[in-house]
N, C-alpha and C. Protein backbone atom coordinates (compact mmCIF):
# COMPACT_ATOMS: atom_id res chain seq x y z
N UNK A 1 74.04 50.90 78.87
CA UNK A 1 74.08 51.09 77.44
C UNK A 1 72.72 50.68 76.89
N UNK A 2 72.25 51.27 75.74
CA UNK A 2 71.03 51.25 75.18
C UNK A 2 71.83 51.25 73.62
N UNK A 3 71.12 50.45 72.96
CA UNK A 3 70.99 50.46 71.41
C UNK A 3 69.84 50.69 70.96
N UNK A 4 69.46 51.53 70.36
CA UNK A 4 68.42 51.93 69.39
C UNK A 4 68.59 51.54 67.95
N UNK A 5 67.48 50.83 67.47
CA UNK A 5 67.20 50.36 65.93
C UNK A 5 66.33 51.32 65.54
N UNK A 6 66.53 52.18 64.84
CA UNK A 6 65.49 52.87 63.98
C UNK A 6 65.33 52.36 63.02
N UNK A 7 64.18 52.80 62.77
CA UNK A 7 62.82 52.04 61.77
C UNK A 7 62.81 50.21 62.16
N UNK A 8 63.00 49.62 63.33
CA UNK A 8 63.10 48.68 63.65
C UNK A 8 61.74 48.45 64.41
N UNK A 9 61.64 46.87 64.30
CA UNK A 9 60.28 46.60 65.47
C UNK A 9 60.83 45.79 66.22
N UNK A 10 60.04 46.01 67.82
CA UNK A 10 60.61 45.53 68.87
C UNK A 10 60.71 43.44 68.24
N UNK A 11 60.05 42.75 67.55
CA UNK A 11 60.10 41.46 67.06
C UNK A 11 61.84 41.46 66.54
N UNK A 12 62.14 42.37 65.13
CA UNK A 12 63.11 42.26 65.04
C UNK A 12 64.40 42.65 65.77
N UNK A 13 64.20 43.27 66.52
CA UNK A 13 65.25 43.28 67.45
C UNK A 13 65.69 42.67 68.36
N UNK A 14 64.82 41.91 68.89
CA UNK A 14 64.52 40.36 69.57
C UNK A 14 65.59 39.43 68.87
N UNK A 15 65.12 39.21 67.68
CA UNK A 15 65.87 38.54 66.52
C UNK A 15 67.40 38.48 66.70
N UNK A 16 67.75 39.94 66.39
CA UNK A 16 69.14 40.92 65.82
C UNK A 16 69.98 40.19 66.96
N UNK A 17 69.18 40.55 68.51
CA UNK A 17 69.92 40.72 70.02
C UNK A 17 69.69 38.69 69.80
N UNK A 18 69.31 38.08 69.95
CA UNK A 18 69.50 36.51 69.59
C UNK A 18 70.99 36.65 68.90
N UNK A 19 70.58 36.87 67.59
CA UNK A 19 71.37 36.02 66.72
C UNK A 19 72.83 36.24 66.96
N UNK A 20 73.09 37.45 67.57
CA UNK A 20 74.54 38.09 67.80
C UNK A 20 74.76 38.01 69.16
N UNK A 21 73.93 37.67 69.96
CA UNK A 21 74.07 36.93 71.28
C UNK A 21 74.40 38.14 72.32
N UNK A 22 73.84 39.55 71.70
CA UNK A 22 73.98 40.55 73.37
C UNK A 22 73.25 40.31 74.01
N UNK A 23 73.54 40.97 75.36
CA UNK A 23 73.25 41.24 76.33
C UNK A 23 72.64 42.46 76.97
N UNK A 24 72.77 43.10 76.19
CA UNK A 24 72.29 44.29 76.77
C UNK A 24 70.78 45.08 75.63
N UNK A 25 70.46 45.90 76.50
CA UNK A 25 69.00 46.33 75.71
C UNK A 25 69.10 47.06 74.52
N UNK A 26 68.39 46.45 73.42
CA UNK A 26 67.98 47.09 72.49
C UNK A 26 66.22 47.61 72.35
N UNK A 27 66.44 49.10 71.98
CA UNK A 27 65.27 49.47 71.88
C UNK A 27 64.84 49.76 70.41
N UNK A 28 63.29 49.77 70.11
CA UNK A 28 62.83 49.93 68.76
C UNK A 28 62.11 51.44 68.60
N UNK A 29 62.74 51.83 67.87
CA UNK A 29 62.38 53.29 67.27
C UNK A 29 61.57 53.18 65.69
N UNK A 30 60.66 52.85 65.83
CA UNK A 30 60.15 52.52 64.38
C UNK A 30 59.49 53.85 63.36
N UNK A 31 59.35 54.77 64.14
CA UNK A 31 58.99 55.86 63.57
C UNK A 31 59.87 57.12 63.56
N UNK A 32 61.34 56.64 63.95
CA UNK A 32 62.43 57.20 64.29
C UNK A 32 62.62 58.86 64.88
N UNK A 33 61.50 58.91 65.90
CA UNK A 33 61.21 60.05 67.02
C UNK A 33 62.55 60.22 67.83
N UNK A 34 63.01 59.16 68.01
CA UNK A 34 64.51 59.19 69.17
C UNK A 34 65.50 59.57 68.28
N UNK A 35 65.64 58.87 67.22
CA UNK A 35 66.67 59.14 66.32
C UNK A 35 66.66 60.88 65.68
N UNK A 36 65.84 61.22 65.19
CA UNK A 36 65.27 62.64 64.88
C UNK A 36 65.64 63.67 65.78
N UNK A 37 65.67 63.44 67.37
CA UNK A 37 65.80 63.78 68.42
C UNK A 37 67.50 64.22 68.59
N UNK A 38 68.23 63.47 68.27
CA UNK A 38 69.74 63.33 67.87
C UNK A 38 70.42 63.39 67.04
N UNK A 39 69.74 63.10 65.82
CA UNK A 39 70.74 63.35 64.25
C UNK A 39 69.83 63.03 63.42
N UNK A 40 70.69 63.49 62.16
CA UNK A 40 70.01 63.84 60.73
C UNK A 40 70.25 63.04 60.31
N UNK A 41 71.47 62.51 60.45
CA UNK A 41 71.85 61.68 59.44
C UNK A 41 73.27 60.53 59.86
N UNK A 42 73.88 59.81 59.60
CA UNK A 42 74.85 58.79 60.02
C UNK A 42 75.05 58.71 60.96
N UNK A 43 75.06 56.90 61.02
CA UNK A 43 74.82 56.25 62.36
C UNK A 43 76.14 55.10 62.66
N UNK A 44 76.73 55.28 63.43
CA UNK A 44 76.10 55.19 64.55
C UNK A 44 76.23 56.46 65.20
N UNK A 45 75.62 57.13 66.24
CA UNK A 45 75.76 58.19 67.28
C UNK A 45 76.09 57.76 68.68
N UNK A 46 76.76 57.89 69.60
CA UNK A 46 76.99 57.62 70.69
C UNK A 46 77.03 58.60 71.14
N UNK A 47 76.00 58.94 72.71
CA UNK A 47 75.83 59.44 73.45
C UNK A 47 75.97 58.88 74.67
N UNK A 48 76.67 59.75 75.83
CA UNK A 48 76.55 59.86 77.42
C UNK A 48 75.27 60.92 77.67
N UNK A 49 74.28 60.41 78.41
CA UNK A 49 73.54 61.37 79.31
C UNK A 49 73.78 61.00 80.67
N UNK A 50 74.57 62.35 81.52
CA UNK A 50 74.02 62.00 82.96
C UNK A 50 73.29 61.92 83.56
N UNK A 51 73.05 61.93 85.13
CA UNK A 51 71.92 61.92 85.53
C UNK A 51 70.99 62.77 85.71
N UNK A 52 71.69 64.01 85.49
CA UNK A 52 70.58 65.17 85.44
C UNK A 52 70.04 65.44 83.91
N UNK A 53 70.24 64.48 82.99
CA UNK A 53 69.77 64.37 81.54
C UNK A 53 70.43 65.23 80.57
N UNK A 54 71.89 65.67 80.95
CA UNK A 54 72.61 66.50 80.52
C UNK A 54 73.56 65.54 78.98
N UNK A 55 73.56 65.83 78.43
CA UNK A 55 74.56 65.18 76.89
C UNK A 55 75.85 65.47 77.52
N UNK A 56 76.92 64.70 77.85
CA UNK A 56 78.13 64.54 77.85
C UNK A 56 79.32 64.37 77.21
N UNK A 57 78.68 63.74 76.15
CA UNK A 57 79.82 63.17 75.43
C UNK A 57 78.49 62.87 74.24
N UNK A 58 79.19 63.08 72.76
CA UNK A 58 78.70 62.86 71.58
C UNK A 58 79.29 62.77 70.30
N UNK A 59 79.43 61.68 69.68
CA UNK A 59 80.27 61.47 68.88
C UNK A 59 79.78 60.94 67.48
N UNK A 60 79.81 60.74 66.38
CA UNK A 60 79.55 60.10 65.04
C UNK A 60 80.44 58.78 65.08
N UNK A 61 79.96 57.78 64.47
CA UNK A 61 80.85 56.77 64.01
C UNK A 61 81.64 56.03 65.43
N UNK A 62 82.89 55.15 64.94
CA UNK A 62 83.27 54.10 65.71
C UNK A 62 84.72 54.29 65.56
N UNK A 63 85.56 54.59 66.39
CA UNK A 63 86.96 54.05 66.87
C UNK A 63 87.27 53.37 67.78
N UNK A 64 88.17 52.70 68.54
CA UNK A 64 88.81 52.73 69.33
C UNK A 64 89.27 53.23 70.18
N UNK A 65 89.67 54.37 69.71
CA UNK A 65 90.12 55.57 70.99
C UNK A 65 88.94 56.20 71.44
N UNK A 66 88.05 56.34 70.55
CA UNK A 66 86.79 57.33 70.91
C UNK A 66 85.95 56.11 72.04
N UNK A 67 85.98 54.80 71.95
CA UNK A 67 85.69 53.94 72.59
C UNK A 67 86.26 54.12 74.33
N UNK A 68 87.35 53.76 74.13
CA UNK A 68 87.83 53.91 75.61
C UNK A 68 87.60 55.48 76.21
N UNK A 69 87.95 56.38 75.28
CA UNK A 69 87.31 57.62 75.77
C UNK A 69 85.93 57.59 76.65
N UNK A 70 84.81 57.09 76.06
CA UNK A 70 83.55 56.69 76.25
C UNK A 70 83.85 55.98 77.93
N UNK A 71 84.58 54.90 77.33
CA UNK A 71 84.69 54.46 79.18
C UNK A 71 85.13 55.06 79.92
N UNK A 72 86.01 55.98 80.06
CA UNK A 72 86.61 56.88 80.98
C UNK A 72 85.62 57.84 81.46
N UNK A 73 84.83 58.57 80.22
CA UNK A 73 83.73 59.28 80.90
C UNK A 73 82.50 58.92 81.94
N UNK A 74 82.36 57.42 81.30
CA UNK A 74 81.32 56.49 81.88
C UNK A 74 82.08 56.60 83.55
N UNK A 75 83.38 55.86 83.56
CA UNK A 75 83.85 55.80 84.71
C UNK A 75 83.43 56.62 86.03
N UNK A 76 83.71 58.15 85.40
CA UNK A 76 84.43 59.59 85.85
C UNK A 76 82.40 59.61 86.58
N UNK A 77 81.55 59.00 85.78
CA UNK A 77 80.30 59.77 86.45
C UNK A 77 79.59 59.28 87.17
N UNK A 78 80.47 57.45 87.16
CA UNK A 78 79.73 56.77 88.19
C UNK A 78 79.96 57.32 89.97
């Protein structure tokens, strides 16, 4: 898993990933090239890419079900 902060700098995200105590990588998009790359507009976006750099799974926003969905796909491609 990757988190992207757009319009973020790698300092504050340092910060963000402290203060809320993850673990996992956040990256800084400060000129929001990655984000642009994926959507226009509302965030959050969740994406699967496999390994051949293919989009799998893509979704807007946050549930629960769309969550475990997410893991099942994750599962299915390890």
């Amino acid at each position: 898993m990757l988190v992207i902060g757009r319009e973020h700098t790698t300092e504050e995200l340092i910060k963000f990933r402290s203060k809320k105590g993850f673990t996992f990588p956040l990256a800084a998009d400060t000129n929001r090239q990655i984000f642009d790359s994926y959507a226009t507009q509302n965030i959050p976006r969740n994406l699967i890419i496999d390994k051949n750099g293919n989009i799998v799974y893509f979704k807007q926003g946050y549930t629960e079900e769309e969550f475990k969905e997410m893991v099942e796909i994750i599962k299915s491609l390890l």
